[in-house]
C-alpha atoms as a PDB file:
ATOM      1  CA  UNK A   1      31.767 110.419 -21.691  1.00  0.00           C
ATOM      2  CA  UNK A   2      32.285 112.736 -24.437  1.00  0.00           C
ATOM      3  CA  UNK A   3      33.651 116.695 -23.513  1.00  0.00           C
ATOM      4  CA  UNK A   4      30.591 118.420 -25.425  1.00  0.00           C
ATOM      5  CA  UNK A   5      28.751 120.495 -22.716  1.00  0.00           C
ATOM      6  CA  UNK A   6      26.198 121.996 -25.201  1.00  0.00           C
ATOM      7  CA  UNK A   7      24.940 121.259 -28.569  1.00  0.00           C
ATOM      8  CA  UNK A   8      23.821 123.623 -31.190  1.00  0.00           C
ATOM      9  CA  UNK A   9      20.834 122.156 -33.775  1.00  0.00           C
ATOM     10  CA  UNK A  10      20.112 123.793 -36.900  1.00  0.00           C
ATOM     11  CA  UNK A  11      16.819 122.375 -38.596  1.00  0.00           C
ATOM     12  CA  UNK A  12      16.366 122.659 -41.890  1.00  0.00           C
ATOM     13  CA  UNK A  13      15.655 120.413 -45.295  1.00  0.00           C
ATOM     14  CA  UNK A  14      19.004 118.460 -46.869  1.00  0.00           C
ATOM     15  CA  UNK A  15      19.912 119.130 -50.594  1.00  0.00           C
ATOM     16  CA  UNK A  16      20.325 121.760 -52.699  1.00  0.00           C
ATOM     17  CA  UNK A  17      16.470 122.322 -53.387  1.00  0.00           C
ATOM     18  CA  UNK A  18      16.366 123.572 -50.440  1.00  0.00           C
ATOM     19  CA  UNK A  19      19.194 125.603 -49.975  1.00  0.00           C
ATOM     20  CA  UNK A  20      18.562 129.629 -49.483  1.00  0.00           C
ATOM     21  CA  UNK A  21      15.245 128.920 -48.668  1.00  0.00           C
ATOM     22  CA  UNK A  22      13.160 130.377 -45.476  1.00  0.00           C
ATOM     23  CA  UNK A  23      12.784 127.090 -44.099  1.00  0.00           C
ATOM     24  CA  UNK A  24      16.707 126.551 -44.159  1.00  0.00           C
ATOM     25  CA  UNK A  25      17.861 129.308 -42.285  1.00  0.00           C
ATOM     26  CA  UNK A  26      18.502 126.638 -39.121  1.00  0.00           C
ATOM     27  CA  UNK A  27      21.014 125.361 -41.712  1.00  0.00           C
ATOM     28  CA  UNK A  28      22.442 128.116 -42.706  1.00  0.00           C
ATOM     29  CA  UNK A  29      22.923 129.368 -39.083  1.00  0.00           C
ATOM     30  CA  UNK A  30      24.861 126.704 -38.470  1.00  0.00           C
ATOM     31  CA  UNK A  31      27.144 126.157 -41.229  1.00  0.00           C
ATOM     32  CA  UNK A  32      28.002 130.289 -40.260  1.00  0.00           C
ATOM     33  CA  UNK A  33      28.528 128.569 -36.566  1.00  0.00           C
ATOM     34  CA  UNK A  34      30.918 126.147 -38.073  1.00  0.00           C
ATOM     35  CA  UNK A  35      32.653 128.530 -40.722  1.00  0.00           C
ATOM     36  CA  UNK A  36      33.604 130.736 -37.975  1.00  0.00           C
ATOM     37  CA  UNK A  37      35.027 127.936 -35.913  1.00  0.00           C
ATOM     38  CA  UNK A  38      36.628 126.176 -38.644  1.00  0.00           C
ATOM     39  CA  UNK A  39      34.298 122.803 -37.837  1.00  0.00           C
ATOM     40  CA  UNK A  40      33.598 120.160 -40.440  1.00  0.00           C
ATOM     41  CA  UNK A  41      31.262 118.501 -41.122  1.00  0.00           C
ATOM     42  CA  UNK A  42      30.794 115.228 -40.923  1.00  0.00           C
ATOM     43  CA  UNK A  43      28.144 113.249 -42.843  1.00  0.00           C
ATOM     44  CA  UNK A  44      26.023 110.183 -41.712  1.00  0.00           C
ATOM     45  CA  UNK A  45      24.319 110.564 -45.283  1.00  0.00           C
ATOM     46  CA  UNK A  46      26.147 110.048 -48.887  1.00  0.00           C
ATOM     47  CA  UNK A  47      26.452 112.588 -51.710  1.00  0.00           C
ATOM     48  CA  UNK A  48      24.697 110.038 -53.444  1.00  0.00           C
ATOM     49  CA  UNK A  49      21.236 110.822 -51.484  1.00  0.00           C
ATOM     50  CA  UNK A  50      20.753 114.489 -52.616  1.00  0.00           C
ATOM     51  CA  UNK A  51      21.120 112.979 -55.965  1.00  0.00           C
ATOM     52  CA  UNK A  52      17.792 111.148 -55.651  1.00  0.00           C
ATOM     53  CA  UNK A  53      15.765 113.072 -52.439  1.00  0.00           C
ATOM     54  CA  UNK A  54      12.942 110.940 -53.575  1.00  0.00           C
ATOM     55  CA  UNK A  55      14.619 108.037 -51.163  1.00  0.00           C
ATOM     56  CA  UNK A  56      13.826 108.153 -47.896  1.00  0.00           C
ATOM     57  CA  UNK A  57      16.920 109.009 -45.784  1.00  0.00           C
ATOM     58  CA  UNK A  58      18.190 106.323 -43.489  1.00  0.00           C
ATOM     59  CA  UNK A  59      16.667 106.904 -39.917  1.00  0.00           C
ATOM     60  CA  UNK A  60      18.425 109.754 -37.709  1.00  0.00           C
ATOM     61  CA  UNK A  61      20.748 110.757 -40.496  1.00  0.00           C
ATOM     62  CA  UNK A  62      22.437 113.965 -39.870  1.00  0.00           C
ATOM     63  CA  UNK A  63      25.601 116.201 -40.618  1.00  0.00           C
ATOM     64  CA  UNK A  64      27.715 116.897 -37.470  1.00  0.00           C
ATOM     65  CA  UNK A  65      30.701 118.719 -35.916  1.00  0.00           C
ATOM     66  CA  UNK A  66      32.313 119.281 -32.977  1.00  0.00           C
ATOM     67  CA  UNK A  67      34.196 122.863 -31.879  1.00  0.00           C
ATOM     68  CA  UNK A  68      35.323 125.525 -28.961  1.00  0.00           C
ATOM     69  CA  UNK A  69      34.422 129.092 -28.134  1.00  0.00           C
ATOM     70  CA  UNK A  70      35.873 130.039 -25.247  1.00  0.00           C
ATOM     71  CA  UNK A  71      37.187 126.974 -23.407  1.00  0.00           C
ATOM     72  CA  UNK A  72      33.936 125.105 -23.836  1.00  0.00           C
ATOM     73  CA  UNK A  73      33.286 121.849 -26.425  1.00  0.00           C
ATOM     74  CA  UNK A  74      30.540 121.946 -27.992  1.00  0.00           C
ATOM     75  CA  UNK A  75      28.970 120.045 -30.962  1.00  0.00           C
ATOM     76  CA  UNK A  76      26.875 121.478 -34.332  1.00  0.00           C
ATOM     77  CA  UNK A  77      24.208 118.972 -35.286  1.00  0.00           C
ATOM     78  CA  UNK A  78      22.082 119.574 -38.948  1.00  0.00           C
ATOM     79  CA  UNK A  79      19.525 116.263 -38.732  1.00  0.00           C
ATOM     80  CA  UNK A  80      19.122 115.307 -42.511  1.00  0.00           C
ATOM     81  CA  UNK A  81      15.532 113.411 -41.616  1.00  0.00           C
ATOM     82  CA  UNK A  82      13.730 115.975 -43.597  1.00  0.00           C
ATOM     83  CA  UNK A  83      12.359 118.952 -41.145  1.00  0.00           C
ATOM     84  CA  UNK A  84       9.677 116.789 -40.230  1.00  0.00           C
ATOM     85  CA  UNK A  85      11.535 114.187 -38.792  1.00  0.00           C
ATOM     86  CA  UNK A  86      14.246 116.259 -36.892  1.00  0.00           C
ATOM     87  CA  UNK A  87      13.607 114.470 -33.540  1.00  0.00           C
ATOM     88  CA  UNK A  88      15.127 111.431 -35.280  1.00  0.00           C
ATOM     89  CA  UNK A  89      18.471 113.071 -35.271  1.00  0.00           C
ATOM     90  CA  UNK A  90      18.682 114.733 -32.227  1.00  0.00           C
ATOM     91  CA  UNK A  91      17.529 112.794 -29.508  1.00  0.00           C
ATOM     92  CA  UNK A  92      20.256 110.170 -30.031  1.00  0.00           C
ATOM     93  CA  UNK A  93      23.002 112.803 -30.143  1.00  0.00           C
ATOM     94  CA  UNK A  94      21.677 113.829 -26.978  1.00  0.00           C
ATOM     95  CA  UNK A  95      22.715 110.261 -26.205  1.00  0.00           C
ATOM     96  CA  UNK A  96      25.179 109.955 -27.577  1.00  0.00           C
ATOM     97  CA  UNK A  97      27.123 112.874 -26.283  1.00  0.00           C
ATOM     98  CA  UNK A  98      25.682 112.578 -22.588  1.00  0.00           C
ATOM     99  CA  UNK A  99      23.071 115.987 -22.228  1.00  0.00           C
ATOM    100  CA  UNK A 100      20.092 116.844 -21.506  1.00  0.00           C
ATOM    101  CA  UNK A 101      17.553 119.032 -23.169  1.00  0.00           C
ATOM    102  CA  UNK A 102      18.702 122.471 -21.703  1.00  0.00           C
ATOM    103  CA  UNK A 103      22.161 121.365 -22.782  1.00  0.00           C
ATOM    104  CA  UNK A 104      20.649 121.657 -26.651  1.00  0.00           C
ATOM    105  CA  UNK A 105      19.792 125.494 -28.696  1.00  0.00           C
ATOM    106  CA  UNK A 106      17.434 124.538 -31.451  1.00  0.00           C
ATOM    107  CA  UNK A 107      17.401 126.886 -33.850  1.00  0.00           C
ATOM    108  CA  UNK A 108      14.398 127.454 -36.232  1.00  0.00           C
ATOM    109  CA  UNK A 109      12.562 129.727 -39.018  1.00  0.00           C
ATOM    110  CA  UNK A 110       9.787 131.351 -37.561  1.00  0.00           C
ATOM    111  CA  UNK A 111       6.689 133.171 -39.554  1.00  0.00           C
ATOM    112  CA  UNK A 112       5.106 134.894 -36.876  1.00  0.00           C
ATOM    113  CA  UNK A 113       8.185 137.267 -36.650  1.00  0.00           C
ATOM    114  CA  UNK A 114       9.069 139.802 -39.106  1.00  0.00           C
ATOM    115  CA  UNK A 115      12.101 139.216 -41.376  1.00  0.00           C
ATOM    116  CA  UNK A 116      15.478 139.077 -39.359  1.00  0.00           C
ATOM    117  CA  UNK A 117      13.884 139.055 -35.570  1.00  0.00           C
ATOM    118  CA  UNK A 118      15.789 137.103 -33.162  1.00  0.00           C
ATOM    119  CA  UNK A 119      14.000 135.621 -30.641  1.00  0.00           C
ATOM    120  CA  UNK A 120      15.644 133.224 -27.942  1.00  0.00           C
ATOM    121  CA  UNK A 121      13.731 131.730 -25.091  1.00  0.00           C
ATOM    122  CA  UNK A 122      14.532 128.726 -22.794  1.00  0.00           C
ATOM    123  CA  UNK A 123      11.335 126.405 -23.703  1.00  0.00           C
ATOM    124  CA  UNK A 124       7.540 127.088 -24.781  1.00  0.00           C
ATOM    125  CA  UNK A 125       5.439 125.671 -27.282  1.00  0.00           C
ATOM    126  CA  UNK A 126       6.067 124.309 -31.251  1.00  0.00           C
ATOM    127  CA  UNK A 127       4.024 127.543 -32.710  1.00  0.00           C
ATOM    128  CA  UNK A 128       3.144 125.239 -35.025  1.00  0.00           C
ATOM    129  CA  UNK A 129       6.542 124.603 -36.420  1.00  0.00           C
ATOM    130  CA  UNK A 130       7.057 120.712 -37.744  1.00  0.00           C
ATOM    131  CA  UNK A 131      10.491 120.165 -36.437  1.00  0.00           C
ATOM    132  CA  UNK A 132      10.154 121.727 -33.885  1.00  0.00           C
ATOM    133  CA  UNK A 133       7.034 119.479 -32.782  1.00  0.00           C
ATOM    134  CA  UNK A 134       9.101 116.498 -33.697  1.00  0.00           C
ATOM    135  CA  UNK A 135      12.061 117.436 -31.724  1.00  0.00           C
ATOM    136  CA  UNK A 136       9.764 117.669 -28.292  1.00  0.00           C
ATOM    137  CA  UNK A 137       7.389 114.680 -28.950  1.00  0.00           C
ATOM    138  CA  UNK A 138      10.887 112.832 -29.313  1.00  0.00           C
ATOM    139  CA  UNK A 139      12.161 113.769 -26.631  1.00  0.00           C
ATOM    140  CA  UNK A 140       8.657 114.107 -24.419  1.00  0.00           C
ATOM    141  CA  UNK A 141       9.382 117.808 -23.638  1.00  0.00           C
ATOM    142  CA  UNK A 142       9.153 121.326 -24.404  1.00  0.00           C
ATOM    143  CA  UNK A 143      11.489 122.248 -22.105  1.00  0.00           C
ATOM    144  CA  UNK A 144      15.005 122.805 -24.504  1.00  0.00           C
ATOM    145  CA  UNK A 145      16.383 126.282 -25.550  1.00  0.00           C
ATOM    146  CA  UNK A 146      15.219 127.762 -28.781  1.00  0.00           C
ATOM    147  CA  UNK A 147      16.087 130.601 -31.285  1.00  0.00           C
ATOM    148  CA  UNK A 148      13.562 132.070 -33.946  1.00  0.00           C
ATOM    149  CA  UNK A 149      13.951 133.550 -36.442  1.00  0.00           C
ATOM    150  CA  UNK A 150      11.646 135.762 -38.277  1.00  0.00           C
ATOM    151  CA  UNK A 151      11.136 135.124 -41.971  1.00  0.00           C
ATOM    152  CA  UNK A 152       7.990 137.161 -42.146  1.00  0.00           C
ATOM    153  CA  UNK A 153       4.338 135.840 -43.254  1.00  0.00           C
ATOM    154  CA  UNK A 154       4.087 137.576 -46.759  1.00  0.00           C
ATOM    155  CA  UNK A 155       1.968 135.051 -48.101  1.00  0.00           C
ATOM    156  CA  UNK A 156      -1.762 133.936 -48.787  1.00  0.00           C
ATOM    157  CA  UNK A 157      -4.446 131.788 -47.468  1.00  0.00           C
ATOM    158  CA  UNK A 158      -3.157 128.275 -48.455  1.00  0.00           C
ATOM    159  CA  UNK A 159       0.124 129.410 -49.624  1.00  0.00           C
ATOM    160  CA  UNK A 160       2.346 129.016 -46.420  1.00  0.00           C
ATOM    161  CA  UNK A 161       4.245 125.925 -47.250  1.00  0.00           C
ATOM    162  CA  UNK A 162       5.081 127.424 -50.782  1.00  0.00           C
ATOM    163  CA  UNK A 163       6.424 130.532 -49.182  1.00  0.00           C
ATOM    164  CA  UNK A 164       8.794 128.774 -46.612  1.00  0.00           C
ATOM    165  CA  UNK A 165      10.444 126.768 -49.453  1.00  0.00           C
ATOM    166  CA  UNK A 166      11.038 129.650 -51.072  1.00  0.00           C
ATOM    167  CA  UNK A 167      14.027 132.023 -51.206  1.00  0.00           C
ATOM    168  CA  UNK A 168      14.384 135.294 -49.635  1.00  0.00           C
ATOM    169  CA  UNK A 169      13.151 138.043 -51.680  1.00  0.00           C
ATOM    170  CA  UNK A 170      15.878 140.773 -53.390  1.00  0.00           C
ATOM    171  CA  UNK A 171      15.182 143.377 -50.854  1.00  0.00           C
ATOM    172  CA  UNK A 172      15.276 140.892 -47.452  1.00  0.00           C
ATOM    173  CA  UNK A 173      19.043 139.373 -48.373  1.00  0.00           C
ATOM    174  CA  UNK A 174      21.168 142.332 -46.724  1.00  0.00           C
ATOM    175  CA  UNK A 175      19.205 141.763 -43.818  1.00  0.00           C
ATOM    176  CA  UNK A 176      19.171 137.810 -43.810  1.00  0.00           C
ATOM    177  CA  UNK A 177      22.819 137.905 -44.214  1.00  0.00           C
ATOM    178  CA  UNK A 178      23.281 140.251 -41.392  1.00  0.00           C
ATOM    179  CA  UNK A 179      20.852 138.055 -39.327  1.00  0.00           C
ATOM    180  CA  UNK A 180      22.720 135.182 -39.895  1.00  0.00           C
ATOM    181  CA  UNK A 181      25.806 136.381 -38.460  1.00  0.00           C
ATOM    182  CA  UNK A 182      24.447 137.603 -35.531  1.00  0.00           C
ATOM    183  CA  UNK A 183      22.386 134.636 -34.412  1.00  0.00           C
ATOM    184  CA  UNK A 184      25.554 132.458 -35.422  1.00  0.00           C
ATOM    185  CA  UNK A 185      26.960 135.084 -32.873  1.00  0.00           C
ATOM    186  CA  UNK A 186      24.304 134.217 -30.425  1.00  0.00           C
ATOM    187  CA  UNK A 187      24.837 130.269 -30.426  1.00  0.00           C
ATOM    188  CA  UNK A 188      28.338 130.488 -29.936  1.00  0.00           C
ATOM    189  CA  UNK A 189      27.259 132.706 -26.267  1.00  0.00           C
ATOM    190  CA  UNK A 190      24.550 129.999 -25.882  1.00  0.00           C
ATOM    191  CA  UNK A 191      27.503 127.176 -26.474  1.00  0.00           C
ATOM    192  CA  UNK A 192      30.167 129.333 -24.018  1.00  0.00           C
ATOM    193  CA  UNK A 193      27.666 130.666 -21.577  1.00  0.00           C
ATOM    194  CA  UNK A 194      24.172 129.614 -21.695  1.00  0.00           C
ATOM    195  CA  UNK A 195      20.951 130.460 -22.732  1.00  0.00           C
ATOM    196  CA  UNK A 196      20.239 133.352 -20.426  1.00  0.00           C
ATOM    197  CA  UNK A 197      23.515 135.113 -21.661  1.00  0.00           C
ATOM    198  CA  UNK A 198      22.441 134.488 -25.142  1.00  0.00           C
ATOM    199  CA  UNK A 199      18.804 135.947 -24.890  1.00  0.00           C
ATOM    200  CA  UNK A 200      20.718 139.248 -22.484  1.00  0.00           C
ATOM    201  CA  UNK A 201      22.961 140.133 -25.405  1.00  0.00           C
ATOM    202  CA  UNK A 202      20.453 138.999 -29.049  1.00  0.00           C
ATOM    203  CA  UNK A 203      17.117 139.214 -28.587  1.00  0.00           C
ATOM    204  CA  UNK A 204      15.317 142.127 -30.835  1.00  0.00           C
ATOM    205  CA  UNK A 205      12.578 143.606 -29.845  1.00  0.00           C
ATOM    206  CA  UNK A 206      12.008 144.421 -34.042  1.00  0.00           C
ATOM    207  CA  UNK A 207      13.239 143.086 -37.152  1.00  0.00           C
ATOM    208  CA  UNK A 208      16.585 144.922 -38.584  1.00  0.00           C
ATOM    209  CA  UNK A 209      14.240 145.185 -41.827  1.00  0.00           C
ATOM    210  CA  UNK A 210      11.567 146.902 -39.812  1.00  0.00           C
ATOM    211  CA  UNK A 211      14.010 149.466 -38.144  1.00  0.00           C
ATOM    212  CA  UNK A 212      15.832 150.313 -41.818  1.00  0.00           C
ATOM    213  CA  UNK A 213      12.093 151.514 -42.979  1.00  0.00           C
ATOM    214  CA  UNK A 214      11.141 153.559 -39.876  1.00  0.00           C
ATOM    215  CA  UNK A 215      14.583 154.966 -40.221  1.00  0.00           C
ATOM    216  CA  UNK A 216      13.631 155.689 -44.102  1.00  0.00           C
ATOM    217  CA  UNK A 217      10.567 157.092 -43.307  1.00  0.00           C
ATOM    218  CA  UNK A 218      11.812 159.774 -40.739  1.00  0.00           C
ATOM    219  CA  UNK A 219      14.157 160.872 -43.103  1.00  0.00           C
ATOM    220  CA  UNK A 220      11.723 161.454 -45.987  1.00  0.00           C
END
């Protein structure tokens, strides 16, 4: 039986297409996670595929590590299905390392939160979010932990899916970057101590973008 007690899941696309983009930010979460704790990674999938990302990746590929944060093991998991297939990926590490669904923080991009919101709840629905959906029709529940995270819904009728493949804009990367670190800060407490901890100590009740402009405002 392996020592993990949780498991942190960032979703996200594989290649570098995708890197920097909204959609990614599950990825980019967790490599933070893992440069913090000096984790590697460790590949099911070879440099060779994001060479050609027309092939189909082999079934439940994924990148993942293992690390500690205050006397508890716990592993970093980045499926490389495609975000639509996350599921794949994470229900056999689930198996694998011997948890259950609580045991996992699933960490996603969220557009019905402004830019750099943090939200972290226990369970509830997909909102609509493909890996997400994947993940609980996988694993036949709703009931894991999950952080959001706002990337904002700038964007017109018809052009969502261009807009979450798409990099953050000039004036959102301070705040991204600062997100990042904080909800990298936040799965370590959900990794040492749990969800409820993790949702005490992170959530934000507004985006750090949002605050900087009323704070702009009163000033002028």
């Amino acid at each position: 039986m392996s020592s993990v007690r949780r498991l942190i899941v960032g979703l996200g696309n594989p290649g570098p297409k995708y890197a920097g983009t909204r959609h990614n930010i599950g990825f980019e979460v967790a490599d933070a996670v893992a440069e913090a704790r000096g984790i590697e990674w460790e590949s099911t999938v070879r440099q060779s595929f994001f060479a050609r990302l027309s092939a189909r990746p082999p079934q439940g590929a994924h990148a993942f590590g293992e690390g500690r944060y205050r006397g508890v093991r716990f592993g970093l998991l980045k499926p490389l299905t495609f975000m639509n297939l996350s599921g794949q990926a994470v229900a056999p590490a689930i198996r694998r390392l011997g948890l259950t669904a609580s045991d996992i923080l699933v960490i996603v991009d969220d557009i019905h939160l402004p830019t750099g919101a943090i939200r972290i709840r226990p369970s509830g629905s997909d909102a609509g979010h493909n890996g997400m959906r994947d993940i609980a029709e996988v694993l036949n529940s709703n009931n894991f932990p999950r952080m959001r995270i706002g990337v904002g819904n700038s964007f017109g009728r018809g052009q969502q899916v261009r807009y979450v493949l798409a990099p953050f804009d000039a004036d959102e990367q301070d705040i991204i970057a600062e997100t990042i670190t904080t909800a990298s800060q936040a799965a370590l407490t959900f990794a040492s101590h749990g969800v409820s901890a993790a949702m005490n100590r992170f959530n934000r009740k507004a985006s750090p973008l949002a605050e900087e402009k009323d704070d702009s405002e009163q000033a002028s």
